[in-house]
C-alpha atoms as a PDB file:
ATOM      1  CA  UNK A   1     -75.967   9.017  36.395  1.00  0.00           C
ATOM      2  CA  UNK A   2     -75.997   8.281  32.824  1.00  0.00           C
ATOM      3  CA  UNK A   3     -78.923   8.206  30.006  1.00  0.00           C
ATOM      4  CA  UNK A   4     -78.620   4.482  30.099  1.00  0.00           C
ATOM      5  CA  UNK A   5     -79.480   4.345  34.091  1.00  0.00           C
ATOM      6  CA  UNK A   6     -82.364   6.812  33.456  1.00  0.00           C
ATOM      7  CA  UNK A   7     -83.838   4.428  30.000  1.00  0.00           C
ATOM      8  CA  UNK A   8     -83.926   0.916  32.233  1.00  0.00           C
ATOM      9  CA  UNK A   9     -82.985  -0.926  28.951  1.00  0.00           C
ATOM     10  CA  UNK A  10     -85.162   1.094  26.577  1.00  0.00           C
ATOM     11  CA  UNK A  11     -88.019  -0.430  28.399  1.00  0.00           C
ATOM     12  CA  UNK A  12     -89.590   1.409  30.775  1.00  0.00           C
ATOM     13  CA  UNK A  13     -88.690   4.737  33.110  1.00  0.00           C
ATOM     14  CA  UNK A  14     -89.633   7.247  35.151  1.00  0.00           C
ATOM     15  CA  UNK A  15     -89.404  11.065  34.561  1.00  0.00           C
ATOM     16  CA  UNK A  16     -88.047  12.016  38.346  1.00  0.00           C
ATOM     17  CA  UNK A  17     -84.983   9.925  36.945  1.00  0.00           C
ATOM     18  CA  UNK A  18     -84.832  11.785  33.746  1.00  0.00           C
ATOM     19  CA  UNK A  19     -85.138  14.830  35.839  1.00  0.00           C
ATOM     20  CA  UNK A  20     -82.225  14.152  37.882  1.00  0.00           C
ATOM     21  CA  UNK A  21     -80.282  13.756  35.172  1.00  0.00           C
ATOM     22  CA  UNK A  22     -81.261  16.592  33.782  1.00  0.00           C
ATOM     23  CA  UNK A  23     -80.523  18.687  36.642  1.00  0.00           C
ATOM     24  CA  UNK A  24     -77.193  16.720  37.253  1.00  0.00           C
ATOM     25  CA  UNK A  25     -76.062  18.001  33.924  1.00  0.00           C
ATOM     26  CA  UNK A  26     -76.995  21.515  33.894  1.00  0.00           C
ATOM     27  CA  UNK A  27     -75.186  22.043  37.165  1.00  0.00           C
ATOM     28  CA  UNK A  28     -72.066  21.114  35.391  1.00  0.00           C
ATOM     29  CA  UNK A  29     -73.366  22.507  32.249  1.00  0.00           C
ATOM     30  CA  UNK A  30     -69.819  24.430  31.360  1.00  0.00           C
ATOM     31  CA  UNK A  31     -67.809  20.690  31.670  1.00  0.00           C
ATOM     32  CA  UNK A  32     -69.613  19.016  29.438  1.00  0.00           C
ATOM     33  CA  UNK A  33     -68.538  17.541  26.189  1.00  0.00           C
ATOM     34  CA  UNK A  34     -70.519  16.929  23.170  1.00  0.00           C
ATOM     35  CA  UNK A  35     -71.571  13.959  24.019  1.00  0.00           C
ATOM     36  CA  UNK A  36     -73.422  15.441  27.595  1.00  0.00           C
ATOM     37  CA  UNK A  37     -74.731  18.565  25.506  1.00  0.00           C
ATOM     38  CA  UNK A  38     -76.620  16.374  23.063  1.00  0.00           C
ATOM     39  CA  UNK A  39     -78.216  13.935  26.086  1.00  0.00           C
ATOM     40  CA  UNK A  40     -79.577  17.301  28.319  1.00  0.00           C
ATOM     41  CA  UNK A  41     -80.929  18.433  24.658  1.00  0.00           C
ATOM     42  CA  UNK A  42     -82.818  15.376  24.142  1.00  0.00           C
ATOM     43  CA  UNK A  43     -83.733  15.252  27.960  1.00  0.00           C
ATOM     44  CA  UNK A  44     -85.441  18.690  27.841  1.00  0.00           C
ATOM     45  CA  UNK A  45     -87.222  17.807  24.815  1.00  0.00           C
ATOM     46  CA  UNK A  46     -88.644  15.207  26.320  1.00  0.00           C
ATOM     47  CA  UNK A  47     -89.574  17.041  29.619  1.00  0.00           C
ATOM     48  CA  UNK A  48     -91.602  19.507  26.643  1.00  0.00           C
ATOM     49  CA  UNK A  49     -92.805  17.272  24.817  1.00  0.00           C
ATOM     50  CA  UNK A  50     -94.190  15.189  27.689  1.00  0.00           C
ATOM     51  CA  UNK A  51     -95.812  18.125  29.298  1.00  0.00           C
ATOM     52  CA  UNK A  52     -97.624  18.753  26.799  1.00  0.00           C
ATOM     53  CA  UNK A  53     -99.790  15.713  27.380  1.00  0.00           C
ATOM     54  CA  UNK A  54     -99.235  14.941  31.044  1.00  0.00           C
ATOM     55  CA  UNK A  55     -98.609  17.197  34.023  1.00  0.00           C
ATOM     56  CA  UNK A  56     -96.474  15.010  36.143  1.00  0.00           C
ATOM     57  CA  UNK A  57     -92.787  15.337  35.271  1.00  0.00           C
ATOM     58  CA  UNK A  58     -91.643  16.385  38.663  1.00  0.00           C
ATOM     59  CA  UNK A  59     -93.854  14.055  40.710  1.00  0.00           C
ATOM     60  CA  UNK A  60     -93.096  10.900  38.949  1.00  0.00           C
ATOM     61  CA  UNK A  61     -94.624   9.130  35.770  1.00  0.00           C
ATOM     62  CA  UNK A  62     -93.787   6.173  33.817  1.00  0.00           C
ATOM     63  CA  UNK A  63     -92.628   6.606  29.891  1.00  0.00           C
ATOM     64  CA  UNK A  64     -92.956   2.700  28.119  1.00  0.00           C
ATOM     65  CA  UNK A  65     -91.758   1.523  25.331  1.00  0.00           C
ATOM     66  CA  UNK A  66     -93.687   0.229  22.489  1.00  0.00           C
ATOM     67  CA  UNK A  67     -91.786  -2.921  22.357  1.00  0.00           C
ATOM     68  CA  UNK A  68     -92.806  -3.558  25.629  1.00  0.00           C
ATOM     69  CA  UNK A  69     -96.170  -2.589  25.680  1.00  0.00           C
ATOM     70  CA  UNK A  70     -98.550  -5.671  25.784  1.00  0.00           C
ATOM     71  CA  UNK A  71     -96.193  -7.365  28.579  1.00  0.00           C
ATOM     72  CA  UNK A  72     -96.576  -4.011  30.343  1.00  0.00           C
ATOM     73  CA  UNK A  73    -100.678  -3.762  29.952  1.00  0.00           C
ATOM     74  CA  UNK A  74    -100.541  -7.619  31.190  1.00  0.00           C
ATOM     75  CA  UNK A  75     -98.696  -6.403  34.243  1.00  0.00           C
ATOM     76  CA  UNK A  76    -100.784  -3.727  34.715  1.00  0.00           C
ATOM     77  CA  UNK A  77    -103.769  -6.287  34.854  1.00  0.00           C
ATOM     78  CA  UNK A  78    -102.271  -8.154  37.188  1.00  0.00           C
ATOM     79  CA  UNK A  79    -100.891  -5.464  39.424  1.00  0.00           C
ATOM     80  CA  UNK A  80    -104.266  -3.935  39.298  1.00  0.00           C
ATOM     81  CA  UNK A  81    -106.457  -7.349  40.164  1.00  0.00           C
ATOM     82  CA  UNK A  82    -108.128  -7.191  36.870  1.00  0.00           C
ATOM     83  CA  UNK A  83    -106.455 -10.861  36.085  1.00  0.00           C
ATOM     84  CA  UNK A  84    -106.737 -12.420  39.430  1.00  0.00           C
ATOM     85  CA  UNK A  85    -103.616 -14.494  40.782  1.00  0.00           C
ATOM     86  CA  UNK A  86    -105.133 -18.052  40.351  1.00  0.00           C
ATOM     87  CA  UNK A  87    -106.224 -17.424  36.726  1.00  0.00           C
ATOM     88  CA  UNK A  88    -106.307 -20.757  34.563  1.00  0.00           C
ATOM     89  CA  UNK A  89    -103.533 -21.154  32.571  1.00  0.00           C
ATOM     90  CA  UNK A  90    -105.674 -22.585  29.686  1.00  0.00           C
ATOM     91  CA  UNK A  91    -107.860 -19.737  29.079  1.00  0.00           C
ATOM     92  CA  UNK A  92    -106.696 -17.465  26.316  1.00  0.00           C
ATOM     93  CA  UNK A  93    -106.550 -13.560  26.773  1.00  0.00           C
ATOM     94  CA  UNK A  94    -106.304 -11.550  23.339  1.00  0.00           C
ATOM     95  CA  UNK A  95    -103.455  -9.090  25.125  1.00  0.00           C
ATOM     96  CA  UNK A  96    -103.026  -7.213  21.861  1.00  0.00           C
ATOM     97  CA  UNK A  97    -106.087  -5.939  21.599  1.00  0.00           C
ATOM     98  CA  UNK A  98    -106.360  -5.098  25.328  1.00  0.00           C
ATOM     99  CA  UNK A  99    -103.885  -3.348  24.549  1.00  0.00           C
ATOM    100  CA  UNK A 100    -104.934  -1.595  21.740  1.00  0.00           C
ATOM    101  CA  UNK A 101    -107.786  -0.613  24.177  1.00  0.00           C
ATOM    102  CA  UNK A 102    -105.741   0.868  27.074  1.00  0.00           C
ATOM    103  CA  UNK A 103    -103.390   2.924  24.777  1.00  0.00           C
ATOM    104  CA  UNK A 104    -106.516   4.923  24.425  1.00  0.00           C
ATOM    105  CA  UNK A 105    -105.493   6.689  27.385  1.00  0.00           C
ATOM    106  CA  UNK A 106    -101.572   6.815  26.547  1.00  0.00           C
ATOM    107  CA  UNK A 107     -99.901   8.864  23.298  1.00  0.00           C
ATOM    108  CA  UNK A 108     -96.553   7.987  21.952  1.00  0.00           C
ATOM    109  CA  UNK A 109     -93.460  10.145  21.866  1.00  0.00           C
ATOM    110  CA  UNK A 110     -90.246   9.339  20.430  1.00  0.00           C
ATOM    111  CA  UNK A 111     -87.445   9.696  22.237  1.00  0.00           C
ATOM    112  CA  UNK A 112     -83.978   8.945  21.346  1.00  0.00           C
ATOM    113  CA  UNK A 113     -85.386   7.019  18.379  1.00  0.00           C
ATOM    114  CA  UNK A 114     -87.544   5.014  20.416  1.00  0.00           C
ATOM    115  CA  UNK A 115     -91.430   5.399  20.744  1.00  0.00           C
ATOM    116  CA  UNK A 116     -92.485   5.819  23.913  1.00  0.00           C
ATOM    117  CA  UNK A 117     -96.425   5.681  25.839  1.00  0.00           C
ATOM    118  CA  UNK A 118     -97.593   8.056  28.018  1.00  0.00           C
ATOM    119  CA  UNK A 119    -100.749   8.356  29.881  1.00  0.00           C
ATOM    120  CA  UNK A 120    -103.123  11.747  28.772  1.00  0.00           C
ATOM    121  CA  UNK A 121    -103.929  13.711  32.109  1.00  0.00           C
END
């Protein structure tokens, strides 16, 4: 598993992946090169850094990124039945500022210079 398999594209993850990674790496952690020392480094700042706002690294949380944000609160709409399935086409939802509203809930962390939401529990 590489960091790339674990960051989707940058857009969205979960932290069991991260995890796994993590743990795949510091079982080998006398093999690696530079390159491997630097990605578990980053990893376990993350892990810190994300439990320090939410307490579900080991059970499974998504991290998304800020460019992706409004398309993933309009998911979450969806998914959720806020924005039922047969919603007209012509009627205009402002999904920046519902967005703006749900990040109330979510913080940002950077990782791997990208900013990142996570939800506050």
């Amino acid at each position: 598993m590489m960091l790339q398999d674990v960051t989707a594209c940058n857009f969205i993850f979960d932290t069991r992946d991260a995890e796994a990674l993590i743990n795949e790496l510091e079982s080998n952690v006398n093999d690696l090169d530079n390159a491997d020392k630097e990605t578990l480094k980053s990893l376990l700042a993350l892990r810190s850094d994300f439990q320090d706002y939410n307490n579900e690294w080991e059970h499974g949380d998504t991290l998304i990124c800020e460019d992706y944000w409004i398309d993933y609160v309009k998911e979450l709409c969806e998914d959720c039945g806020y924005i039922p399935k047969d919603f007209p086409h012509w009627i205009d939802i402002d999904w920046e500022s519902t967005a703006r509203n749900v990040a109330q809930d979510y913080t940002t962390i950077t990782f791997d210079g990208v900013d990142y939401y996570v939800r506050c529990i």
